[in-house]
Protein backbone atom coordinates (compact mmCIF):
# COMPACT_ATOMS: atom_id res chain seq x y z
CA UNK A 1 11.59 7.65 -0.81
CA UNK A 2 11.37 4.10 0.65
CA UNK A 3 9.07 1.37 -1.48
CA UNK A 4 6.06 -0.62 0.08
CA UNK A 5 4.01 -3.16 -0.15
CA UNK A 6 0.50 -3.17 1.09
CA UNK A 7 -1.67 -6.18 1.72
CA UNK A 8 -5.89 -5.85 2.44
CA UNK A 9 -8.01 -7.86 2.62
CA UNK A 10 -11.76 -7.15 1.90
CA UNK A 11 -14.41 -6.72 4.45
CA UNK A 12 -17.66 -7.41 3.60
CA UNK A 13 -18.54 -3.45 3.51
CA UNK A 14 -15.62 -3.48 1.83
CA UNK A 15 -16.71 -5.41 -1.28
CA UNK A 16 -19.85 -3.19 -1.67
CA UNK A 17 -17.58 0.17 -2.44
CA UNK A 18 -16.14 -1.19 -4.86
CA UNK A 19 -16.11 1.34 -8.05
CA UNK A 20 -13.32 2.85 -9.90
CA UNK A 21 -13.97 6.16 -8.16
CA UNK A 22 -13.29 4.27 -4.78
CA UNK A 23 -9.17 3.58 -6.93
CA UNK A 24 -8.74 7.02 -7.91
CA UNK A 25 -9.42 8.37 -4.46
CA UNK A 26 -6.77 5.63 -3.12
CA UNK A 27 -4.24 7.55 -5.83
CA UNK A 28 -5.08 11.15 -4.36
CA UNK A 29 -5.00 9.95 -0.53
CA UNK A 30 -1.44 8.75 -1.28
CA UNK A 31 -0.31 11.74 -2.15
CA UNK A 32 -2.03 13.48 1.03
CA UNK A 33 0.68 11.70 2.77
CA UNK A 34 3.32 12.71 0.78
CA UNK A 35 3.18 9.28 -1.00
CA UNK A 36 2.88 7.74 -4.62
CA UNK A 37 0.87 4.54 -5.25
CA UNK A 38 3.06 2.98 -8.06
CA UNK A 39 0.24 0.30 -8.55
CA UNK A 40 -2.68 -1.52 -7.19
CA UNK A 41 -3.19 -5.28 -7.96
CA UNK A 42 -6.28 -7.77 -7.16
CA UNK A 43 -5.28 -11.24 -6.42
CA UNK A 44 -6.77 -14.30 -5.68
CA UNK A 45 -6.01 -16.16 -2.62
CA UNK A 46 -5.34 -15.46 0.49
CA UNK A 47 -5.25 -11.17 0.31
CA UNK A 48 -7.32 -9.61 -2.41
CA UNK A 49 -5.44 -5.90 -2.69
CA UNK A 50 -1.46 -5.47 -3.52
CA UNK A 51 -0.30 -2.02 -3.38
CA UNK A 52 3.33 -0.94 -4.53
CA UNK A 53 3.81 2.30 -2.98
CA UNK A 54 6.59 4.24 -2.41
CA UNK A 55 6.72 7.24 0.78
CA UNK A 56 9.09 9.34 2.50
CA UNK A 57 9.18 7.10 5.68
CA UNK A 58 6.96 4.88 7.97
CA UNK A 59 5.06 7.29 9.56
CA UNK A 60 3.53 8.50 5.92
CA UNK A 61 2.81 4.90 5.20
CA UNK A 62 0.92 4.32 8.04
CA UNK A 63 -1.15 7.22 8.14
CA UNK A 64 -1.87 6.47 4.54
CA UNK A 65 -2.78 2.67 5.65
CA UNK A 66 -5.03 3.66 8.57
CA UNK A 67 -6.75 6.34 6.42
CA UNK A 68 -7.71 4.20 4.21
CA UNK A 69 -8.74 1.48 6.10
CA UNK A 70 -11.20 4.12 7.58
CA UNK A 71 -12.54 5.09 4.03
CA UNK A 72 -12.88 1.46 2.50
CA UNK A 73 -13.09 -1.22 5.40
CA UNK A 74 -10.12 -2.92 3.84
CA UNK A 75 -7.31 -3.79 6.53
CA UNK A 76 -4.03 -3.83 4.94
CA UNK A 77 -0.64 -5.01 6.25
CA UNK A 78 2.58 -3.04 5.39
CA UNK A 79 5.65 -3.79 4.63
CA UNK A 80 8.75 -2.13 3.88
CA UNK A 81 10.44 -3.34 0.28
CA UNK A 82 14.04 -2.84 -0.28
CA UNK A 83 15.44 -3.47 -4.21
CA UNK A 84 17.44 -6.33 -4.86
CA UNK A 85 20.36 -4.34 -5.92
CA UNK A 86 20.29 -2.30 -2.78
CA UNK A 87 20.28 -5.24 -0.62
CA UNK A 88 23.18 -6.89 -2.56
CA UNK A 89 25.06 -3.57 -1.62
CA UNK A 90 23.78 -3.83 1.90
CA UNK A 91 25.21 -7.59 2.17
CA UNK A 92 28.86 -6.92 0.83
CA UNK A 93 29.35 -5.23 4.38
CA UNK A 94 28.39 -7.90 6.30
């Protein structure tokens, strides 16, 4: 499984759905994709949504992404996260 990060931003439609019904459903759509939503964040600032996530590959992640987008009006931007650990592994071959 790879780890993500997702980024939305709220439409105005977007704001009105808001309910803790509208979360859970984000949970179960993840795993119609094969996925697991390790958490979901609200900031303040520039995005408003920050998804950890973790999937079998890209293509998982975006189908999750557009899906959603469909069923909330929030537009998210994806990317993929790779552990510090794993990276420091990664740059000893380099």
């Amino acid at each position: 499984m790879s780890t993500f990060i997702l980024l939305g931003r709220y439409s105005y439609e977007a704001i009105k759905g808001i309910s803790a019904d509208r979360t859970s459903q984000a949970y179960d759509l993840a795993k119609k994709y094969k996925g697991n939503l390790k958490s979901i964040h609200i900031l303040c600032g520039k995005d408003d949504v920050l998804m950890m996530a973790e999937f079998p590959g890209t293509e998982e992640v975006v189908q999750f992404s557009v899906a959603l987008s469909r069923k909330t009006g929030i537009a998210f931007r994806t990317s993929e996260a790779i552990a510090a650990d794993r990276f420091d592994q990664l740059m000893r071959d380099v």
